[in-house]
PDB file of N, CA and C in Angstrom:
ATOM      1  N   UNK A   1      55.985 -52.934-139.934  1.00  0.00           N
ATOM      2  CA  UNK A   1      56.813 -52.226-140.880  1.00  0.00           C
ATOM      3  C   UNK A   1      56.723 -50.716-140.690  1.00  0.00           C
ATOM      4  N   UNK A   2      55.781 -50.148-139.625  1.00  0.00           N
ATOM      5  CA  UNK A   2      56.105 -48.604-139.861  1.00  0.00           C
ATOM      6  C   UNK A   2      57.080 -48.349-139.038  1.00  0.00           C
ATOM      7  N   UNK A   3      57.450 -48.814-138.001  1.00  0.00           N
ATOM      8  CA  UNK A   3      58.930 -48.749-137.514  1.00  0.00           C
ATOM      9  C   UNK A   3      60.140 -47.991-138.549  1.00  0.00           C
ATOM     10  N   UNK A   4      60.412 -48.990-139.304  1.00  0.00           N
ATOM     11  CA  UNK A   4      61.397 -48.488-140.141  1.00  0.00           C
ATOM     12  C   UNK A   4      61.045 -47.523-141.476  1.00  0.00           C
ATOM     13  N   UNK A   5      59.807 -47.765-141.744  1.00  0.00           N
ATOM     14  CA  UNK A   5      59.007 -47.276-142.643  1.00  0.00           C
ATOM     15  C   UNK A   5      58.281 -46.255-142.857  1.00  0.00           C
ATOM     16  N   UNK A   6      57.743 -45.799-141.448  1.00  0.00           N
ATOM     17  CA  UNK A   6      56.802 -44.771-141.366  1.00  0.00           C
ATOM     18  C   UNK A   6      57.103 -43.472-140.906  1.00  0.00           C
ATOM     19  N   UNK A   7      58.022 -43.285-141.270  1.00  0.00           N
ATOM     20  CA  UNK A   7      58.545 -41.453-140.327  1.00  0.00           C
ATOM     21  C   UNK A   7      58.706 -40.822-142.003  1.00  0.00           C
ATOM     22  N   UNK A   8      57.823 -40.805-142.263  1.00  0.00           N
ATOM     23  CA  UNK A   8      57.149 -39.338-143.750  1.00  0.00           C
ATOM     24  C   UNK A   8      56.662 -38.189-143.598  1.00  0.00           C
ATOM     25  N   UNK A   9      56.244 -38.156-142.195  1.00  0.00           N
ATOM     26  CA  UNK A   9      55.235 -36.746-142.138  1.00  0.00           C
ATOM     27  C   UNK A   9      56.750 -35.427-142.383  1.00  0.00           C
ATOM     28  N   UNK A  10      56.550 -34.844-143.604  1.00  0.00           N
ATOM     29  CA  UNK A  10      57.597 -33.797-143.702  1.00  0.00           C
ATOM     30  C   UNK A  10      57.733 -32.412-143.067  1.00  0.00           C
ATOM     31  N   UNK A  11      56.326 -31.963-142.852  1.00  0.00           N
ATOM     32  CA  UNK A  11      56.236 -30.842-141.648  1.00  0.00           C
ATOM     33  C   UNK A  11      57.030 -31.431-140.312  1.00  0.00           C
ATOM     34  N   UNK A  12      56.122 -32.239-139.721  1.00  0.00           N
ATOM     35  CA  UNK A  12      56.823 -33.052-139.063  1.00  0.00           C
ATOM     36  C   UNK A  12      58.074 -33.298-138.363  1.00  0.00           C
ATOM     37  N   UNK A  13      58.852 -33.843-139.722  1.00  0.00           N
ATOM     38  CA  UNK A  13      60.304 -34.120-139.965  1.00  0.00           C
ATOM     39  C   UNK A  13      60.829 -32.504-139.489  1.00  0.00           C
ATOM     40  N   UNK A  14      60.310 -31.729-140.250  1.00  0.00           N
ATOM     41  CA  UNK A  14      61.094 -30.695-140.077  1.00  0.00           C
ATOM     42  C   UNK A  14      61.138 -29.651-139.260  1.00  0.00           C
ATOM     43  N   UNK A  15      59.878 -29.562-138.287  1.00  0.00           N
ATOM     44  CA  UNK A  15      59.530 -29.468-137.334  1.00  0.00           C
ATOM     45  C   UNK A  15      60.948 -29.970-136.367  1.00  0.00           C
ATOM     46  N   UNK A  16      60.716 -30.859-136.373  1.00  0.00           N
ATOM     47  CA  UNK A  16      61.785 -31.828-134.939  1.00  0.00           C
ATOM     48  C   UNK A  16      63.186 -31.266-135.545  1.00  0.00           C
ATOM     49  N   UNK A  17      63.688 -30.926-136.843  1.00  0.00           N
ATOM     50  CA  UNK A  17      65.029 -30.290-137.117  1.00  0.00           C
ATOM     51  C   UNK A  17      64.810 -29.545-136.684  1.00  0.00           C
ATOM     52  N   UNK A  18      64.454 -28.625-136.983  1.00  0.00           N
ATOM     53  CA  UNK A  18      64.335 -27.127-136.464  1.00  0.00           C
ATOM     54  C   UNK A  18      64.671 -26.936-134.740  1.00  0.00           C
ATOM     55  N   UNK A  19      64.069 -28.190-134.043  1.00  0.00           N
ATOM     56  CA  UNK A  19      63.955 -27.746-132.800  1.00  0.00           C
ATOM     57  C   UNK A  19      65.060 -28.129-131.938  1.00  0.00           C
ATOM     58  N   UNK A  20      65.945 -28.932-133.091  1.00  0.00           N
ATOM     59  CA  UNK A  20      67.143 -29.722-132.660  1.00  0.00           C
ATOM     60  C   UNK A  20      68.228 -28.452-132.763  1.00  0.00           C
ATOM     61  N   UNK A  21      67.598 -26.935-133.361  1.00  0.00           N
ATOM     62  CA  UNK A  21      68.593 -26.309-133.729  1.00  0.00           C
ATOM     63  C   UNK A  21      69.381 -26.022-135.057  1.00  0.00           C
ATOM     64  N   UNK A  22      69.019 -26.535-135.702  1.00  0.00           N
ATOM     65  CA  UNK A  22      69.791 -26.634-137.216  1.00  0.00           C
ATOM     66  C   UNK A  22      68.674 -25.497-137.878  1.00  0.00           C
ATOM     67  N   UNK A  23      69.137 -25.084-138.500  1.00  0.00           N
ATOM     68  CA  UNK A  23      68.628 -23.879-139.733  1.00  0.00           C
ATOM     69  C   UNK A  23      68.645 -24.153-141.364  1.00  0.00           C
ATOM     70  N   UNK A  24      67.618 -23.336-142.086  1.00  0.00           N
ATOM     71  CA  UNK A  24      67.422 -23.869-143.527  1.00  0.00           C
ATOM     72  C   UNK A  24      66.862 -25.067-143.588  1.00  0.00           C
ATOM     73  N   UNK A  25      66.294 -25.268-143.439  1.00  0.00           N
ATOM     74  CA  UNK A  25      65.737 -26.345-143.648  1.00  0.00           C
ATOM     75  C   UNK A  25      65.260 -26.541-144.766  1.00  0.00           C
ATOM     76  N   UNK A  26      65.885 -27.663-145.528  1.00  0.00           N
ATOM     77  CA  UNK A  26      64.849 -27.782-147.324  1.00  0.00           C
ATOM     78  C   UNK A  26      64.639 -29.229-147.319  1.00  0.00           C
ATOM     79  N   UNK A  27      64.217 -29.847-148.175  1.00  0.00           N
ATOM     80  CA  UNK A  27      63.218 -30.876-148.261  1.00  0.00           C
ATOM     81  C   UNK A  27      63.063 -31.615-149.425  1.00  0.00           C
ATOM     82  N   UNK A  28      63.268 -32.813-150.286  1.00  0.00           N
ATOM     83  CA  UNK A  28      62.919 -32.585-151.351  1.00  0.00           C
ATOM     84  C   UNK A  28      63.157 -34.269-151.663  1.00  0.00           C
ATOM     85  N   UNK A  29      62.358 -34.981-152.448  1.00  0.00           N
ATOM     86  CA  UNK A  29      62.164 -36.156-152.654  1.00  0.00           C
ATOM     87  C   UNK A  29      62.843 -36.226-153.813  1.00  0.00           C
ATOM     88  N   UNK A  30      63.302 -38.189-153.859  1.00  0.00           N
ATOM     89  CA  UNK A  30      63.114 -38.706-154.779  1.00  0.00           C
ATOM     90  C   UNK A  30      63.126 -40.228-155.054  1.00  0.00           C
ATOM     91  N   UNK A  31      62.445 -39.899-156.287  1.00  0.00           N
ATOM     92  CA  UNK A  31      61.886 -41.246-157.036  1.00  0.00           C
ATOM     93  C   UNK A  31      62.322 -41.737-157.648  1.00  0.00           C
ATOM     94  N   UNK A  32      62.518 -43.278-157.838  1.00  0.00           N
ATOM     95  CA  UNK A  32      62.986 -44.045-158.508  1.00  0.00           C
ATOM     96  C   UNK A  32      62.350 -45.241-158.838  1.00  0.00           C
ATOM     97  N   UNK A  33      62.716 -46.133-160.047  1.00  0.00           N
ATOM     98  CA  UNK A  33      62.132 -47.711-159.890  1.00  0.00           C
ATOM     99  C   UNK A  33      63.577 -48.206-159.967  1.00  0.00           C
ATOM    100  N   UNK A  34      63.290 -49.127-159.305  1.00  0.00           N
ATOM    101  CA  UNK A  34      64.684 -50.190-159.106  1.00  0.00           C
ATOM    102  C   UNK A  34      64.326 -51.177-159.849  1.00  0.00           C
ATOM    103  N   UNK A  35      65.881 -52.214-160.319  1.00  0.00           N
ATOM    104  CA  UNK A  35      64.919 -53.485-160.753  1.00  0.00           C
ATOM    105  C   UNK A  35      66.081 -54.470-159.801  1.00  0.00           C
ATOM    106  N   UNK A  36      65.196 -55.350-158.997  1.00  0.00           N
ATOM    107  CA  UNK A  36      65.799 -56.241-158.606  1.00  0.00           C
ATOM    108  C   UNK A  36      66.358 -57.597-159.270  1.00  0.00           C
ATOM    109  N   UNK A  37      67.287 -58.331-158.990  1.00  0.00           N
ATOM    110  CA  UNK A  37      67.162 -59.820-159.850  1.00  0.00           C
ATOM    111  C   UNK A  37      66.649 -60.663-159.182  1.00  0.00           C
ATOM    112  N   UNK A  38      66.443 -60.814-157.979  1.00  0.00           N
ATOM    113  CA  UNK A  38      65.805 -61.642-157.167  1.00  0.00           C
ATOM    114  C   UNK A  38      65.290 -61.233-155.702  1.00  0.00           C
ATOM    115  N   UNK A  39      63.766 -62.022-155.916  1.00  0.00           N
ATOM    116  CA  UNK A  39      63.130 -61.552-154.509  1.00  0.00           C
ATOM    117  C   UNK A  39      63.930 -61.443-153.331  1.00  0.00           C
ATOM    118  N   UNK A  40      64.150 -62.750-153.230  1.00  0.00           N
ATOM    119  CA  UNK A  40      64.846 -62.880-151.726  1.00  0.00           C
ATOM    120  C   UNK A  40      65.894 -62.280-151.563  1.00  0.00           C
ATOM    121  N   UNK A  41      66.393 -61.734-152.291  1.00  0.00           N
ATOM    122  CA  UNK A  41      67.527 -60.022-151.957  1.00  0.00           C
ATOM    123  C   UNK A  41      66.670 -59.113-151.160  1.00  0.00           C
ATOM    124  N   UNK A  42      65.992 -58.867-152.050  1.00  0.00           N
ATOM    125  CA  UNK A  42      65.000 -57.254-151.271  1.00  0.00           C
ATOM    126  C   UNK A  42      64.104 -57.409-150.150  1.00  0.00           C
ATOM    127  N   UNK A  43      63.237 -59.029-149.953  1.00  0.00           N
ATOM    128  CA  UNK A  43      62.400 -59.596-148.985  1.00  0.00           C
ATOM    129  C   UNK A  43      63.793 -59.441-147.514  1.00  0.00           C
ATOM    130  N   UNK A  44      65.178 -60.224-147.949  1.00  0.00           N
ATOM    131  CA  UNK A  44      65.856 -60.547-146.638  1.00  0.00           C
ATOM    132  C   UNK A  44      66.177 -59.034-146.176  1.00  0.00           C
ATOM    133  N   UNK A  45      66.029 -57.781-147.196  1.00  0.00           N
ATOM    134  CA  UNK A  45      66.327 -56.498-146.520  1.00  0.00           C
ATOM    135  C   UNK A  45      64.858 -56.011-145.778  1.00  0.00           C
ATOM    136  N   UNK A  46      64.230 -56.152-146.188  1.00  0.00           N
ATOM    137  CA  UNK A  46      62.622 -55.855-145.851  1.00  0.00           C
ATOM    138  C   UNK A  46      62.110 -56.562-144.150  1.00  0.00           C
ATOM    139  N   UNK A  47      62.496 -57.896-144.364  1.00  0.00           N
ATOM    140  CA  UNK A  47      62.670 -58.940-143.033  1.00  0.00           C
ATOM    141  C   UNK A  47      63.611 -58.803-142.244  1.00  0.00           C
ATOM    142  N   UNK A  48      65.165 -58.951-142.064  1.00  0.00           N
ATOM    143  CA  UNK A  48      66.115 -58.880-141.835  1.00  0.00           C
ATOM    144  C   UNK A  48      66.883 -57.792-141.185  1.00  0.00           C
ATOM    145  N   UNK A  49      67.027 -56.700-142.066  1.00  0.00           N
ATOM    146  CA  UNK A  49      67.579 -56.064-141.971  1.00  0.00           C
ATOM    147  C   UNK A  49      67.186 -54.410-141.554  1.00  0.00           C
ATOM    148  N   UNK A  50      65.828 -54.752-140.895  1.00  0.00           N
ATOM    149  CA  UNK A  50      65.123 -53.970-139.896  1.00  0.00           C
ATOM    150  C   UNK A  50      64.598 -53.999-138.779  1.00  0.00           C
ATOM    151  N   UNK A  51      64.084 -53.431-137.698  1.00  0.00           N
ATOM    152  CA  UNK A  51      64.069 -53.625-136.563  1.00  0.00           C
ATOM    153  C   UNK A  51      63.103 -54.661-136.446  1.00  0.00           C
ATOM    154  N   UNK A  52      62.201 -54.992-137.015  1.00  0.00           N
ATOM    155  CA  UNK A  52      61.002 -55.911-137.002  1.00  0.00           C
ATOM    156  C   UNK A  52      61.650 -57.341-137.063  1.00  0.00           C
ATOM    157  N   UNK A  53      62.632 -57.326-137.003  1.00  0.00           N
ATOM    158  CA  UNK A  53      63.374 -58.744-137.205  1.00  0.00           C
ATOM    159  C   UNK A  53      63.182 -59.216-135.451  1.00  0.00           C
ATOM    160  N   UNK A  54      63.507 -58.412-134.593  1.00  0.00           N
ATOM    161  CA  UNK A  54      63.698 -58.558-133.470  1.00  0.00           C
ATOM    162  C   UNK A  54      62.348 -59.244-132.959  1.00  0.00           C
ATOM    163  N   UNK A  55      61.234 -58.564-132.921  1.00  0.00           N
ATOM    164  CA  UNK A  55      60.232 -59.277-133.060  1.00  0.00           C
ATOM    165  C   UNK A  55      59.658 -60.448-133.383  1.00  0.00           C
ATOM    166  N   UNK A  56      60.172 -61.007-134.495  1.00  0.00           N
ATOM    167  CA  UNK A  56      59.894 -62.306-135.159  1.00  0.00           C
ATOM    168  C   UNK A  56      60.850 -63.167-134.345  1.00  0.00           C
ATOM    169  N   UNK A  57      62.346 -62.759-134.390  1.00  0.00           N
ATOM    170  CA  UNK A  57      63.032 -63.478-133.370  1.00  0.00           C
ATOM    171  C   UNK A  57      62.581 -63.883-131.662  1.00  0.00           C
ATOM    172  N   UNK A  58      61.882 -62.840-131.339  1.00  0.00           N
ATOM    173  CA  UNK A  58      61.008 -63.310-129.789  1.00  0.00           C
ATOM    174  C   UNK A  58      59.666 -64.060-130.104  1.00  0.00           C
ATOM    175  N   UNK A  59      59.278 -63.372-130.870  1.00  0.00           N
ATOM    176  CA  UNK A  59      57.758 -64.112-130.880  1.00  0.00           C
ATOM    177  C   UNK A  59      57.167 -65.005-131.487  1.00  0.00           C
ATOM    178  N   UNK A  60      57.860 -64.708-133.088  1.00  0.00           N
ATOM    179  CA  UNK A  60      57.046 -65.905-134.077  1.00  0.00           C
ATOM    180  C   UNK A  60      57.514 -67.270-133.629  1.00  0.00           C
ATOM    181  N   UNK A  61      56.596 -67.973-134.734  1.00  0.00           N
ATOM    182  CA  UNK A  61      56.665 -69.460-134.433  1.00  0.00           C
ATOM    183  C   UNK A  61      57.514 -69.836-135.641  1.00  0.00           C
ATOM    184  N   UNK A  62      57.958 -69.426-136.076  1.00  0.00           N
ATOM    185  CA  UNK A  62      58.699 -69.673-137.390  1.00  0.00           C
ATOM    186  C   UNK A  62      60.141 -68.508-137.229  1.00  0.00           C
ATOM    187  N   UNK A  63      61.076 -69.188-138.177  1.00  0.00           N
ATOM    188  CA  UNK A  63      62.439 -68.513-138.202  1.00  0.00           C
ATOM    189  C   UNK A  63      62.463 -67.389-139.284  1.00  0.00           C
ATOM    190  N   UNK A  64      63.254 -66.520-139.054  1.00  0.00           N
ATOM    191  CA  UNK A  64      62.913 -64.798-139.329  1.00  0.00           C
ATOM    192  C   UNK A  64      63.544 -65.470-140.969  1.00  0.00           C
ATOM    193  N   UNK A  65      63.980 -66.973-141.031  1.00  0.00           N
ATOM    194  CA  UNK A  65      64.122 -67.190-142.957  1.00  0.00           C
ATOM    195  C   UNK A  65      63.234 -67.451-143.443  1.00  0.00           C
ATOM    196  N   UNK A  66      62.101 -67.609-142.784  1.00  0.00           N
ATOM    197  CA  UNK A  66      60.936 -68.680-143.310  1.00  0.00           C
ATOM    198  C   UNK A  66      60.092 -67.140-143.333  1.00  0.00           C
ATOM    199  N   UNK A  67      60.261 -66.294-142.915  1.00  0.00           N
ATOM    200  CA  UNK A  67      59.159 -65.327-143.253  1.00  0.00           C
ATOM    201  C   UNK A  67      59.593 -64.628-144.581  1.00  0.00           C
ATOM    202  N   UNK A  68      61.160 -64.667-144.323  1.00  0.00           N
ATOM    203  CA  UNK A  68      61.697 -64.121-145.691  1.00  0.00           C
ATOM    204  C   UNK A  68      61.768 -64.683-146.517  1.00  0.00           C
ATOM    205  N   UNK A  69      61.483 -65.858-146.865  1.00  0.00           N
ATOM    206  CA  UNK A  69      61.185 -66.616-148.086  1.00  0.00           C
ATOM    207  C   UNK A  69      59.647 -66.272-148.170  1.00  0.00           C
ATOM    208  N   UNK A  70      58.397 -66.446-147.592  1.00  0.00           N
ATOM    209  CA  UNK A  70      56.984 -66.113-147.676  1.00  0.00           C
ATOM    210  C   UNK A  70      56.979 -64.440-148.337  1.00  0.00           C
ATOM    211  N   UNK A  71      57.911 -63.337-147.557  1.00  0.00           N
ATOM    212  CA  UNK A  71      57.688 -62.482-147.894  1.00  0.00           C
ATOM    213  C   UNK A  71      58.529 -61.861-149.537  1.00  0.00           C
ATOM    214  N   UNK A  72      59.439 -62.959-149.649  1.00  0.00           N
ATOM    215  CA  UNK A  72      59.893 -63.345-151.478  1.00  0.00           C
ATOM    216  C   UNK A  72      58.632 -63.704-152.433  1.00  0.00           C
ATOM    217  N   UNK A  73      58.230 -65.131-151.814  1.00  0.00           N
ATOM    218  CA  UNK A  73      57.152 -65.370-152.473  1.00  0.00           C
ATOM    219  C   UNK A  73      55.560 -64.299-153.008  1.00  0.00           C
ATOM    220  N   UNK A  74      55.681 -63.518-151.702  1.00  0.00           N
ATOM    221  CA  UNK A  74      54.454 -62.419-151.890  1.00  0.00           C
ATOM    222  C   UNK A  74      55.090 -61.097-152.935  1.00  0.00           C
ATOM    223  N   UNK A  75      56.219 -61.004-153.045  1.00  0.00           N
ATOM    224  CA  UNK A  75      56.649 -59.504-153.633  1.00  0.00           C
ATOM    225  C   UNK A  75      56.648 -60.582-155.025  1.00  0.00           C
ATOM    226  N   UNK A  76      57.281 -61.431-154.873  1.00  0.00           N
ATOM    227  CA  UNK A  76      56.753 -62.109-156.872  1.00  0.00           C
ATOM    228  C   UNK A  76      55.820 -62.139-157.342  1.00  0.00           C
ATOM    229  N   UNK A  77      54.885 -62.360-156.643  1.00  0.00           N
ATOM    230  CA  UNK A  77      53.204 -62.937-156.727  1.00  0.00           C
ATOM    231  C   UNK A  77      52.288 -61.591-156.765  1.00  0.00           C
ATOM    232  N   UNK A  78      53.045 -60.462-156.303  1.00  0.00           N
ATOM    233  CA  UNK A  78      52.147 -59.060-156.478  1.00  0.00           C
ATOM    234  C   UNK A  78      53.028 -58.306-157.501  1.00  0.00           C
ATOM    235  N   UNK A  79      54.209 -58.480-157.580  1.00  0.00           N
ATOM    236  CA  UNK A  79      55.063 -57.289-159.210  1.00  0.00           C
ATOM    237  C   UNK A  79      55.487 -58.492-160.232  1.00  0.00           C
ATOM    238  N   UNK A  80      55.006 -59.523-160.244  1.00  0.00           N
ATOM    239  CA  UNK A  80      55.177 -60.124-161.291  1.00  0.00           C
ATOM    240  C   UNK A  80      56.788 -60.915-161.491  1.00  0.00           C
ATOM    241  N   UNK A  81      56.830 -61.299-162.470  1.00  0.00           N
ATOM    242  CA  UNK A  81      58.223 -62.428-162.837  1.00  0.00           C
ATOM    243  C   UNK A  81      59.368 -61.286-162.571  1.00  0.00           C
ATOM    244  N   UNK A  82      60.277 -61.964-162.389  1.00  0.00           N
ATOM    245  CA  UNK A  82      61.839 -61.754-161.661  1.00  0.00           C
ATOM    246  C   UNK A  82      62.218 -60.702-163.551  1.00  0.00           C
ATOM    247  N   UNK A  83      63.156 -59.565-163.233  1.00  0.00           N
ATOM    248  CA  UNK A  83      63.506 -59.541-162.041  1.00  0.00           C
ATOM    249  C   UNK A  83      62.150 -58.424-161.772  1.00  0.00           C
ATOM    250  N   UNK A  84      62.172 -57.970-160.998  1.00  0.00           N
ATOM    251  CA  UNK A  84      60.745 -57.170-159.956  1.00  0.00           C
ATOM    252  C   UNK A  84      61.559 -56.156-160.490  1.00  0.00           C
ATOM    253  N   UNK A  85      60.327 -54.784-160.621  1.00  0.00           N
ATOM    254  CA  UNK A  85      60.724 -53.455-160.864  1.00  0.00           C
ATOM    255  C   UNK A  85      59.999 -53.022-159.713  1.00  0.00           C
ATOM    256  N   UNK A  86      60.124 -52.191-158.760  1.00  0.00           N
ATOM    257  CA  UNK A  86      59.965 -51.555-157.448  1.00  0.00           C
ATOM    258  C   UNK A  86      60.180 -50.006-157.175  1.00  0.00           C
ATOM    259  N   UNK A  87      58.863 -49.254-157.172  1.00  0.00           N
ATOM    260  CA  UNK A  87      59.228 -47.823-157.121  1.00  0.00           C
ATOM    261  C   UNK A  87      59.639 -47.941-155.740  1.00  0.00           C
ATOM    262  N   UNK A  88      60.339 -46.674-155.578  1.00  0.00           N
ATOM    263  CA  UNK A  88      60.734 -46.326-154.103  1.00  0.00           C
ATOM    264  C   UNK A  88      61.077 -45.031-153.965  1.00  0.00           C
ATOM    265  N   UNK A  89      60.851 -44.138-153.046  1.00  0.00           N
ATOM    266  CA  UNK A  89      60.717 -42.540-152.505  1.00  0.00           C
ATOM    267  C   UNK A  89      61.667 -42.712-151.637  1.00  0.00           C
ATOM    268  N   UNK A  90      62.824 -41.519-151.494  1.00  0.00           N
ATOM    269  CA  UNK A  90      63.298 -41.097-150.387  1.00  0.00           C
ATOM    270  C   UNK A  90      63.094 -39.775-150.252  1.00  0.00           C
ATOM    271  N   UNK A  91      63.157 -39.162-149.062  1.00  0.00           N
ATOM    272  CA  UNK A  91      63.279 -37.790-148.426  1.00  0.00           C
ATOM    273  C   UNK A  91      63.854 -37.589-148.208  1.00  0.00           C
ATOM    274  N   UNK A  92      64.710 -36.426-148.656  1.00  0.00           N
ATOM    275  CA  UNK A  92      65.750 -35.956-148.286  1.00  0.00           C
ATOM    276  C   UNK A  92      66.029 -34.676-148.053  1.00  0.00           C
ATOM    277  N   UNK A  93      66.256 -34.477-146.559  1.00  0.00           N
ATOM    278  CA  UNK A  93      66.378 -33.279-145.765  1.00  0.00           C
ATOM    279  C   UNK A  93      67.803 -32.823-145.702  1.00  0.00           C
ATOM    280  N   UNK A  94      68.159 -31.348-145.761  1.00  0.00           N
ATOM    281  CA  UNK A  94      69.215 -30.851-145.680  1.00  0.00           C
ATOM    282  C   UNK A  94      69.177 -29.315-144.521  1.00  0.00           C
ATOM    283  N   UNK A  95      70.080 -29.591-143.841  1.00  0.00           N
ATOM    284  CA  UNK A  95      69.944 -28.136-143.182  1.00  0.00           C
ATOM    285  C   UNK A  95      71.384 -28.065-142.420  1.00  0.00           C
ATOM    286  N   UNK A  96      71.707 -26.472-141.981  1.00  0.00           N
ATOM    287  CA  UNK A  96      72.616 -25.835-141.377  1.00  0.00           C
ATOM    288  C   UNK A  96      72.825 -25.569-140.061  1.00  0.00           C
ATOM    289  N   UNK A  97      74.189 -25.817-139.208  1.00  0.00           N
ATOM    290  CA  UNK A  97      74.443 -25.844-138.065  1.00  0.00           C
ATOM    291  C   UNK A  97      74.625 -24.284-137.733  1.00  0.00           C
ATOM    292  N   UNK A  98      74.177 -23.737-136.941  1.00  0.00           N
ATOM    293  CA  UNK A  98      74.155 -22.034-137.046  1.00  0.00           C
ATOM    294  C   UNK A  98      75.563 -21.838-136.285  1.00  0.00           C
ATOM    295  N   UNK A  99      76.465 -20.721-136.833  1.00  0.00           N
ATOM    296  CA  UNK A  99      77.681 -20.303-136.467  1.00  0.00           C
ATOM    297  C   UNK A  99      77.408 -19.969-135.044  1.00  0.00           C
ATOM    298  N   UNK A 100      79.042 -20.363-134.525  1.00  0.00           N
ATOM    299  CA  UNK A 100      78.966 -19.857-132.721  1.00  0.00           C
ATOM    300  C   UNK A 100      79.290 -18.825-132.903  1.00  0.00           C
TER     301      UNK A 100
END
């Protein structure tokens, strides 16, 4: 999961803008809780609908539904009865293309 998951470092982040050329660079999070109605919505985006799918498709021994039902079962079993409330952070970077 850090594939799709793990690119936070915000110096970082903004670092690599900068060097791409873009100017201003600002920065600035946010937070939310979501509430889902059902696991296997957010598990088949979590499984599915990230690069780690590809993986399970070559390697596991099981079908990339059968992990997404296990990984339904685990997000119920750790936030409790349906529907799930789920914080979640985005970063959100903004910056300027410098005039020719």
């Amino acid at each position: 999961m850090t594939t799709p998951f793990g690119f936070y470092d915000i110096d970082h982040i903004k670092a690599l803008i900068t060097q791409s050329g873009l100017n201003d660079v600002t920065c600035h999070t946010v937070s939310e809780e979501i509430e889902i109605p059902e696991a296997a919505r957010i598990s088949k985006g979590f499984v599915e609908g990230n690069p780690g799918v590809l993986e399970i498709n070559e390697r596991a021994t099981v079908a990339a539904s059968v992990v997404t039902k296990a990984t339904a079962d685990a997000l119920e079993k750790v936030y409790g009865p349906l529907p799930l409330k789920l914080a979640f952070q985005e970063i959100v970077f903004t910056a300027t293309k410098p005039a020719k």
